[in-house]
PDB file of N, CA and C in Angstrom:
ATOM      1  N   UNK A   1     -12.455 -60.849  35.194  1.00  0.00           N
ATOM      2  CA  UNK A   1     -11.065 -61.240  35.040  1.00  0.00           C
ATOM      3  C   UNK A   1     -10.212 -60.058  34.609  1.00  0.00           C
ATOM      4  N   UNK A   2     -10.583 -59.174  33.317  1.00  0.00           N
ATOM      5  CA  UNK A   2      -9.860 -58.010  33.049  1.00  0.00           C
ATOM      6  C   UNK A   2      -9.610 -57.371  34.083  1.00  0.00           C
ATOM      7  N   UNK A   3     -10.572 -57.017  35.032  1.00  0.00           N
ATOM      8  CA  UNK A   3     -10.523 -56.045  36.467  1.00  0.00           C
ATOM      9  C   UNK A   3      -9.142 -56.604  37.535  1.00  0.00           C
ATOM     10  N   UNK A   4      -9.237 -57.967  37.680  1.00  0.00           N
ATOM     11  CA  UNK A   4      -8.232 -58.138  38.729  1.00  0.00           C
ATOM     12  C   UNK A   4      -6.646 -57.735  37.583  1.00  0.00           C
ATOM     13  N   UNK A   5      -6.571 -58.587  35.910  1.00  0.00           N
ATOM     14  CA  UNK A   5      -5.366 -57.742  36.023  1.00  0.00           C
ATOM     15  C   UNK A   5      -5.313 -56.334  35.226  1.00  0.00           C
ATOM     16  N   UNK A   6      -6.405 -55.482  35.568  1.00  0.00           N
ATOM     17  CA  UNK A   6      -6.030 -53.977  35.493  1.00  0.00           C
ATOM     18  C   UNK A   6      -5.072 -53.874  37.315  1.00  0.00           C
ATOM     19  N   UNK A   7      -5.628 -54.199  38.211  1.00  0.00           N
ATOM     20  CA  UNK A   7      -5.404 -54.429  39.754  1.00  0.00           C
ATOM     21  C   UNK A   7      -3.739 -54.627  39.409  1.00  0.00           C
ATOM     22  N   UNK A   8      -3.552 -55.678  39.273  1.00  0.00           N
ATOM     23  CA  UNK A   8      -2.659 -56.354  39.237  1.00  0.00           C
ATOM     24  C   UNK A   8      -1.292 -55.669  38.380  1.00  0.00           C
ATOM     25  N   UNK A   9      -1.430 -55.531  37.293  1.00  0.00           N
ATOM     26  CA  UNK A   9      -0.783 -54.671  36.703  1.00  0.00           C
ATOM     27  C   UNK A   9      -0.707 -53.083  37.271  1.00  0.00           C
ATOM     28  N   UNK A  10      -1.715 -52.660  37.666  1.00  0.00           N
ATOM     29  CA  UNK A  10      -0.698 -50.798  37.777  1.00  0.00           C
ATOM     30  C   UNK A  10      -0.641 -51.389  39.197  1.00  0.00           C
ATOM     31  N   UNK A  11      -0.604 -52.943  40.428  1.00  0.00           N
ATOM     32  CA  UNK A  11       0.161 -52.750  41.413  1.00  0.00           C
ATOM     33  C   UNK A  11       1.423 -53.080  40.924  1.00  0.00           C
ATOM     34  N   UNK A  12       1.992 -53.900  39.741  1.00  0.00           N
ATOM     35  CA  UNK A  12       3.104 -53.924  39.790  1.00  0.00           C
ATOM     36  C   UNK A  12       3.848 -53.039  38.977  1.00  0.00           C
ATOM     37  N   UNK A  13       3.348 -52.278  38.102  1.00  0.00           N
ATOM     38  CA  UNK A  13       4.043 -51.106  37.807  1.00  0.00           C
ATOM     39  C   UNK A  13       4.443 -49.979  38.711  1.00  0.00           C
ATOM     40  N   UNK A  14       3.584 -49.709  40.390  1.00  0.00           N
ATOM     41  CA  UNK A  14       3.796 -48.913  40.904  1.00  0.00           C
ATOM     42  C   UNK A  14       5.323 -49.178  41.690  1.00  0.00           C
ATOM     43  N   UNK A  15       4.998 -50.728  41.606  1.00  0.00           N
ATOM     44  CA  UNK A  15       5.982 -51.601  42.421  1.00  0.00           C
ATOM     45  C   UNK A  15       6.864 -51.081  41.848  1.00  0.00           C
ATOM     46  N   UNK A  16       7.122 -51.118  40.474  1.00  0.00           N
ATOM     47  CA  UNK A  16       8.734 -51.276  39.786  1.00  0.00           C
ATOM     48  C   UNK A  16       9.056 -49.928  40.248  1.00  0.00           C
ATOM     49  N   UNK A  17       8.382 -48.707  40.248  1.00  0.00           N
ATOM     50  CA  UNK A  17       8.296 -47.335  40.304  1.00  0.00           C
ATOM     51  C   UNK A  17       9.149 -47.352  42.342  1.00  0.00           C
ATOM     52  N   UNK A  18       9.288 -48.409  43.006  1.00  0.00           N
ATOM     53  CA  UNK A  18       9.628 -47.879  44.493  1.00  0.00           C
ATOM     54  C   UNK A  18      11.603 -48.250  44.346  1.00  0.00           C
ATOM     55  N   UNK A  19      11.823 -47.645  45.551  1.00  0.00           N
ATOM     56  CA  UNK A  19      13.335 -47.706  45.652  1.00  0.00           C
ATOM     57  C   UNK A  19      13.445 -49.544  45.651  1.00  0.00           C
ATOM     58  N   UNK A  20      12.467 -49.941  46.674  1.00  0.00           N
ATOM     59  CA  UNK A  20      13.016 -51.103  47.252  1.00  0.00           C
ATOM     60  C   UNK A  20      13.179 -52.316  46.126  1.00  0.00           C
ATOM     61  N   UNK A  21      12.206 -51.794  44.919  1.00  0.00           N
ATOM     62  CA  UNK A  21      12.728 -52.848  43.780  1.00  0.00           C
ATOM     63  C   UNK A  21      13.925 -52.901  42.878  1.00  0.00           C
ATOM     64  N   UNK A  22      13.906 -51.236  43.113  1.00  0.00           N
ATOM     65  CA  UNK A  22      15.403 -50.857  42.031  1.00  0.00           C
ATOM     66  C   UNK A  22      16.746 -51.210  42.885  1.00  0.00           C
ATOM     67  N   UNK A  23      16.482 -51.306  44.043  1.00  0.00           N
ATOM     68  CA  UNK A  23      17.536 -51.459  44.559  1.00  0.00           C
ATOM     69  C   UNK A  23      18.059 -53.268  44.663  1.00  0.00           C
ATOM     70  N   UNK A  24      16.636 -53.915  44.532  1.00  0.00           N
ATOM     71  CA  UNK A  24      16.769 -55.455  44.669  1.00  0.00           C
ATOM     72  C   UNK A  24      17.506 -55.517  43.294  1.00  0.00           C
ATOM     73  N   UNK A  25      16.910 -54.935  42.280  1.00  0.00           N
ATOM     74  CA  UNK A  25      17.090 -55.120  41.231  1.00  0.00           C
ATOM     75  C   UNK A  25      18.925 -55.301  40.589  1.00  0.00           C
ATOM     76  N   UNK A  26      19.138 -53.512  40.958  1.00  0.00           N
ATOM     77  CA  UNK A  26      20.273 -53.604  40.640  1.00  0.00           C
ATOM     78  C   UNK A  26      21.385 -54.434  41.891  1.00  0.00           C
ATOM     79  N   UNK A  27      21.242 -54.577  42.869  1.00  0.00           N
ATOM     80  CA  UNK A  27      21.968 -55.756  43.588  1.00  0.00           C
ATOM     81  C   UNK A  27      21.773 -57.314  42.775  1.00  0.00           C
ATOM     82  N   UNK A  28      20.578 -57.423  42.183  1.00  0.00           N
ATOM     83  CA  UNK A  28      20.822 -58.934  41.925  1.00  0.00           C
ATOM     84  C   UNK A  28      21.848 -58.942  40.516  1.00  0.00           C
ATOM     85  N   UNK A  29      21.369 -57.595  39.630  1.00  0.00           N
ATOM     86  CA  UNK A  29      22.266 -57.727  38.324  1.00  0.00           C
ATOM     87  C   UNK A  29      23.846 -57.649  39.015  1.00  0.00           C
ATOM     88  N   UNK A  30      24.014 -56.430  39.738  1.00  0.00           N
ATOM     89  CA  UNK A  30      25.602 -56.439  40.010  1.00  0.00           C
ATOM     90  C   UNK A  30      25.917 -57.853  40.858  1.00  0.00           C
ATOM     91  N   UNK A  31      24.951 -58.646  41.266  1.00  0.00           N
ATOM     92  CA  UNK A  31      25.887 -60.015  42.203  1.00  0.00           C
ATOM     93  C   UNK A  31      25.735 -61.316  40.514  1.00  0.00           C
ATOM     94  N   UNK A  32      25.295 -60.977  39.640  1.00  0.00           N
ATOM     95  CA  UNK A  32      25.231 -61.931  38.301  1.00  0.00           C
ATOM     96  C   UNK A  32      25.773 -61.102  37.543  1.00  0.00           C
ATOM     97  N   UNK A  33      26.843 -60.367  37.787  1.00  0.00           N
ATOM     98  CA  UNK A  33      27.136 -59.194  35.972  1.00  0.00           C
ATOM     99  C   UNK A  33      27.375 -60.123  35.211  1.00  0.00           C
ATOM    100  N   UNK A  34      28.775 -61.005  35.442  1.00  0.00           N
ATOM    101  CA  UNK A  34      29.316 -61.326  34.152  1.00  0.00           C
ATOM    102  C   UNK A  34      28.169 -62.194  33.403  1.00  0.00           C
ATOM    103  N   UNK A  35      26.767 -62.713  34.204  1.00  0.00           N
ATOM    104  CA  UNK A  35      25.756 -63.394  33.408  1.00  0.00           C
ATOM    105  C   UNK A  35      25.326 -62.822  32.820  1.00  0.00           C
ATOM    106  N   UNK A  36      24.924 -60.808  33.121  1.00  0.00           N
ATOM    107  CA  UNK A  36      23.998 -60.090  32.213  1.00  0.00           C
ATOM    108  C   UNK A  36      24.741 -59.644  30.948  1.00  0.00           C
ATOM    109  N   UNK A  37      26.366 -59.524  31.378  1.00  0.00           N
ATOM    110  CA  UNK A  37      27.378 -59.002  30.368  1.00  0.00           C
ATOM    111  C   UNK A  37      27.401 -60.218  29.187  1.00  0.00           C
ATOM    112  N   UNK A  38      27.185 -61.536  29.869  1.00  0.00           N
ATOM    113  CA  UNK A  38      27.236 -62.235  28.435  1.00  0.00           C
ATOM    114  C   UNK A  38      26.213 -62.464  27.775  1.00  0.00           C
ATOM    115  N   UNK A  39      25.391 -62.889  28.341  1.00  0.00           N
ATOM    116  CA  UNK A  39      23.879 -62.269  27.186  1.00  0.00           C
ATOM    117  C   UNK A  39      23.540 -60.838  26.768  1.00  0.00           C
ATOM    118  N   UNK A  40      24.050 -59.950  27.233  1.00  0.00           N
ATOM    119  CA  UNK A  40      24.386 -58.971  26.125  1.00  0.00           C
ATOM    120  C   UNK A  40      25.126 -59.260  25.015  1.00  0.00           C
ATOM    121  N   UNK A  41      26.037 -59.586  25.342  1.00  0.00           N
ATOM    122  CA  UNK A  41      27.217 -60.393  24.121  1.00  0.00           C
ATOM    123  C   UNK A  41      26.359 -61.234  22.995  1.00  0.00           C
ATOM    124  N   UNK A  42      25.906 -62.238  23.778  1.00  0.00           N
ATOM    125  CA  UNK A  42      25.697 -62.907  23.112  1.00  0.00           C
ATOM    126  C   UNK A  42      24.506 -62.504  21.864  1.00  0.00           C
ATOM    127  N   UNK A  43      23.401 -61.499  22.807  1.00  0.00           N
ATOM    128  CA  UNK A  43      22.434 -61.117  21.968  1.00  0.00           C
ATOM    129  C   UNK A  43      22.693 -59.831  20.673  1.00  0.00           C
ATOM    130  N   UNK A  44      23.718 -59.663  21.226  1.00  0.00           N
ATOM    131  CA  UNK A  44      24.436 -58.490  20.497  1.00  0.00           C
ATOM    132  C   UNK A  44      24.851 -58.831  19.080  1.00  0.00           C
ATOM    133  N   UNK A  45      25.774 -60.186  19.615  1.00  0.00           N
ATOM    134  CA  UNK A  45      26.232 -61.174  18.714  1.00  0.00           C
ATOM    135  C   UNK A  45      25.458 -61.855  17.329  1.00  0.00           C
ATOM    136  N   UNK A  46      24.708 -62.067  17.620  1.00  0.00           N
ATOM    137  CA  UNK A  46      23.102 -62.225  16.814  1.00  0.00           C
ATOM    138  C   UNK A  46      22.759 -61.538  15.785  1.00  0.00           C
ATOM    139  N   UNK A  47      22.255 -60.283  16.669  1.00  0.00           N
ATOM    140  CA  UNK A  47      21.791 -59.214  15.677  1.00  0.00           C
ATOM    141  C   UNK A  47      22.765 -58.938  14.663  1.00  0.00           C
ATOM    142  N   UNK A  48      24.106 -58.989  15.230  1.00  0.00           N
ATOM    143  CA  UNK A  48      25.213 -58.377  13.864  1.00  0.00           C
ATOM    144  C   UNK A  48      25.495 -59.426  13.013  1.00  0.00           C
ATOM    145  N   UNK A  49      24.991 -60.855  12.963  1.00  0.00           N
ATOM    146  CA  UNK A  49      25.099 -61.635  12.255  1.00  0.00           C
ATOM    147  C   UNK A  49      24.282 -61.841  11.232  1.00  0.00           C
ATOM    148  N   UNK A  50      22.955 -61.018  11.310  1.00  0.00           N
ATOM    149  CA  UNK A  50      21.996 -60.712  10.662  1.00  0.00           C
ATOM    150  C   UNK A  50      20.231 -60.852  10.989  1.00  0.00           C
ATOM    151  N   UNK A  51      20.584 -60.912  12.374  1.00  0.00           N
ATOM    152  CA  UNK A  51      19.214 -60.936  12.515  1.00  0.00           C
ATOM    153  C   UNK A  51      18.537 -59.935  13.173  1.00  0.00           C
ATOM    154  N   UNK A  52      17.939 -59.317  12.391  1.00  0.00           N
ATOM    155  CA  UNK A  52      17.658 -57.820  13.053  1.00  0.00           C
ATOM    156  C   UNK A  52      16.492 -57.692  14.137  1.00  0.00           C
ATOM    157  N   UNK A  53      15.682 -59.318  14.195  1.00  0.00           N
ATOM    158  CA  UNK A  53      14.943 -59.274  15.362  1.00  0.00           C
ATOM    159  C   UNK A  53      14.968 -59.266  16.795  1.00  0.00           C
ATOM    160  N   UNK A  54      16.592 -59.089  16.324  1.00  0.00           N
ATOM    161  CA  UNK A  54      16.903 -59.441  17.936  1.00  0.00           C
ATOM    162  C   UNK A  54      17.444 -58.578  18.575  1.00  0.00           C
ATOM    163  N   UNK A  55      17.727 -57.202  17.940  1.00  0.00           N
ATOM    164  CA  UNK A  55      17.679 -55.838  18.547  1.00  0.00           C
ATOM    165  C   UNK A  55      16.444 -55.323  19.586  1.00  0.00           C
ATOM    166  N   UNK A  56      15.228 -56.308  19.654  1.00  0.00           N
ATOM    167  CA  UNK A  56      14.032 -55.985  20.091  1.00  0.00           C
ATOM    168  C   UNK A  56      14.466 -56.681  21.638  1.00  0.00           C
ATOM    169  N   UNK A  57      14.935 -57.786  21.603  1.00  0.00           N
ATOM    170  CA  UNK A  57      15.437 -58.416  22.795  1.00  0.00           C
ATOM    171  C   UNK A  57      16.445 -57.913  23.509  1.00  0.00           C
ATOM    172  N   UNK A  58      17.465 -57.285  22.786  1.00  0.00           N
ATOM    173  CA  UNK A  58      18.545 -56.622  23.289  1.00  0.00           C
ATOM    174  C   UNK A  58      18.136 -55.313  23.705  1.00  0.00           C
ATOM    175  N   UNK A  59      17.318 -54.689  23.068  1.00  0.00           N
ATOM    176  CA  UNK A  59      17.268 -53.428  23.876  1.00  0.00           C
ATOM    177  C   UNK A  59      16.623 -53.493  25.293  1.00  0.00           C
ATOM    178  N   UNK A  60      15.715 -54.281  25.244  1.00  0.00           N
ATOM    179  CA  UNK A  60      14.672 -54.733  26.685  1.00  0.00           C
ATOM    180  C   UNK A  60      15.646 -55.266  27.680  1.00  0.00           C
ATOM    181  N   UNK A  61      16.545 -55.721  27.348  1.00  0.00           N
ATOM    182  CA  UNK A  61      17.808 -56.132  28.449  1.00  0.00           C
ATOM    183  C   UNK A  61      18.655 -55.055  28.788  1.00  0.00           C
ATOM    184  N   UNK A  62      18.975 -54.224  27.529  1.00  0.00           N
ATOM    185  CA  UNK A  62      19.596 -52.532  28.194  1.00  0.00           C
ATOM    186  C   UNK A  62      18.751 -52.019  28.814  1.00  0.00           C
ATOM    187  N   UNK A  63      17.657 -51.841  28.777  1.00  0.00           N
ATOM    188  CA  UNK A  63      16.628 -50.418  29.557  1.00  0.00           C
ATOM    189  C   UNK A  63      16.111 -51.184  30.758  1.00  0.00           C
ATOM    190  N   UNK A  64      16.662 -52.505  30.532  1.00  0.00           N
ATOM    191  CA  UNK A  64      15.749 -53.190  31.925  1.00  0.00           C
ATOM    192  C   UNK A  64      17.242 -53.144  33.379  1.00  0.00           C
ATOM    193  N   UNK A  65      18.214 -53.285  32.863  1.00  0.00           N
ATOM    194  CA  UNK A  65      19.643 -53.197  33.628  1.00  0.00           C
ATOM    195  C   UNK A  65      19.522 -51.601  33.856  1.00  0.00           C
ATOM    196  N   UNK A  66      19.475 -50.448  32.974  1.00  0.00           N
ATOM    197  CA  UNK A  66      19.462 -48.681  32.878  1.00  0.00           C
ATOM    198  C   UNK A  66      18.177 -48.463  33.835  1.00  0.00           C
ATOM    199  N   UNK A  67      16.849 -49.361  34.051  1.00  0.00           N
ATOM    200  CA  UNK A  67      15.597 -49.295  35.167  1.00  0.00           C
ATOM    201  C   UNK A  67      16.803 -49.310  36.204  1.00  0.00           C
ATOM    202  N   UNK A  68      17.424 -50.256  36.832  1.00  0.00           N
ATOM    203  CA  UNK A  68      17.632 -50.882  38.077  1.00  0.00           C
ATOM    204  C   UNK A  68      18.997 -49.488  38.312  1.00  0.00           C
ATOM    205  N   UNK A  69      19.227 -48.119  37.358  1.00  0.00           N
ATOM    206  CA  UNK A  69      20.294 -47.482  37.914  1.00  0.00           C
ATOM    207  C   UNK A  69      21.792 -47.852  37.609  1.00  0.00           C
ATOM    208  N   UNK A  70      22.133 -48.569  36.688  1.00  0.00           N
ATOM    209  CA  UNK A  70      23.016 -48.981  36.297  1.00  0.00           C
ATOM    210  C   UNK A  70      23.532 -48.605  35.060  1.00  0.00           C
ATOM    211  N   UNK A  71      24.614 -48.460  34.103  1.00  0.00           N
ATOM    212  CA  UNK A  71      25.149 -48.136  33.168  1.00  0.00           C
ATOM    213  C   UNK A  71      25.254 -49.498  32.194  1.00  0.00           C
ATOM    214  N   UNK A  72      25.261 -49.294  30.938  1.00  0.00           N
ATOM    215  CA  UNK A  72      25.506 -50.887  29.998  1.00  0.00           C
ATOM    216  C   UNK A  72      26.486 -49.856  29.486  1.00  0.00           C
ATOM    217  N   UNK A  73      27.517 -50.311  29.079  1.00  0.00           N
ATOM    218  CA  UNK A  73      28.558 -49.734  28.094  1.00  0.00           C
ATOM    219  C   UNK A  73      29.046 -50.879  26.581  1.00  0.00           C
ATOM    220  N   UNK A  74      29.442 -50.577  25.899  1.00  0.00           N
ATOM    221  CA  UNK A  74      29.647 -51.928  25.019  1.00  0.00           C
ATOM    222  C   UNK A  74      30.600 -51.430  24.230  1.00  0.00           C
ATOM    223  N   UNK A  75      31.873 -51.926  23.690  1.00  0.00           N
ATOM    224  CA  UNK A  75      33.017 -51.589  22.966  1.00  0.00           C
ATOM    225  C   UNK A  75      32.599 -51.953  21.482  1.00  0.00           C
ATOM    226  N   UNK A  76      33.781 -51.813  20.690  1.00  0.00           N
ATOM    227  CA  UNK A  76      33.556 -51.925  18.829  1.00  0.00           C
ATOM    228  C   UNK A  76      33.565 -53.380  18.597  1.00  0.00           C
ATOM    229  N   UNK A  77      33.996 -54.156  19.621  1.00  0.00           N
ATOM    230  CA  UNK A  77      34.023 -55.746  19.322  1.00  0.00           C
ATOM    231  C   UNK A  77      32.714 -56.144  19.720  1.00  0.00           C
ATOM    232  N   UNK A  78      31.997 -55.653  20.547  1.00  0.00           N
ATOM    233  CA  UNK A  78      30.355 -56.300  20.793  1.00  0.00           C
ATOM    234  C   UNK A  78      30.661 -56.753  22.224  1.00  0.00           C
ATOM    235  N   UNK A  79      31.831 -56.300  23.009  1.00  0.00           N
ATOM    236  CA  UNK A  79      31.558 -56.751  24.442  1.00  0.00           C
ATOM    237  C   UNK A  79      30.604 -55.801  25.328  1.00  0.00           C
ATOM    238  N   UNK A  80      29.903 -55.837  26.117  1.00  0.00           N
ATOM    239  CA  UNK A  80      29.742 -55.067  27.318  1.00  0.00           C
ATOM    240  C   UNK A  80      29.906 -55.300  28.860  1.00  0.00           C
ATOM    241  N   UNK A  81      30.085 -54.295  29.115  1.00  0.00           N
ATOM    242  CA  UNK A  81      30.327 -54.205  30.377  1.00  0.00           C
ATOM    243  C   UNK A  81      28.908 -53.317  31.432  1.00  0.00           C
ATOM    244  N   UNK A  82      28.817 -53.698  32.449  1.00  0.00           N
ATOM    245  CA  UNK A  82      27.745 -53.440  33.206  1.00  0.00           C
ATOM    246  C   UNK A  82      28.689 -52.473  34.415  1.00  0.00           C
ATOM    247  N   UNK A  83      28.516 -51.346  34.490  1.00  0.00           N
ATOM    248  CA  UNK A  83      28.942 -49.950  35.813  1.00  0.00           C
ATOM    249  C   UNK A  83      28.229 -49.601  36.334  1.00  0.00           C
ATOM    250  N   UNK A  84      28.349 -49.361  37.915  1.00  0.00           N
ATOM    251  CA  UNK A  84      27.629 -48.651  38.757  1.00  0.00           C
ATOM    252  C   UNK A  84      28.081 -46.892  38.352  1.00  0.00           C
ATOM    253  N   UNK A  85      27.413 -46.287  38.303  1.00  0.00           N
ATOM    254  CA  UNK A  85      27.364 -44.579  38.180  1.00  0.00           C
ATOM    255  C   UNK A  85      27.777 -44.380  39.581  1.00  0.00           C
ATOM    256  N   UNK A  86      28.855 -43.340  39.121  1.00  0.00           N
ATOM    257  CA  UNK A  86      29.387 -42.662  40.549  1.00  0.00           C
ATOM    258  C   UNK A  86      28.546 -41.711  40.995  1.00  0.00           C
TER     259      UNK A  86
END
């Protein structure tokens, strides 16, 4: 059982590693932004209320949007915004 997901795992890590996922990727975030922009918000929202466990969730949602080639930006009020890089 370990063997199929050693298999399984570095095929889908190689996966994440090709254009054709980053590109699915960041097309599906840019056709849902304002969904990824508000659970940023919202998770953002959280943490500054005092829960510091939830910086662990929020960052995995920045670096997972920054995988797919995309920018997270976020202002002093806790909004963000999701940009394509010129």
């Amino acid at each position: 059982m370990g063997n199929f997901e050693d298999i399984f795992g570095d095929y889908f890590n190689a996966y994440k590693n090709t254009s054709k996922y980053k590109d699915e990727s960041m097309l599906e975030i840019t056709l849902r932004k304002k969904e990824f922009e508000q659970n940023l918000d919202d998770m953002w929202a959280i943490y500054t209320r005092g829960n510091p466990q939830q910086i662990i969730e929020y960052q995995k949602g920045v670096n997972n949007i920054k995988s797919a080639g995309l920018k997270v930006l976020r202002n002093q009020h806790g909004k963000h915004k999701i940009v394509t890089p010129k």
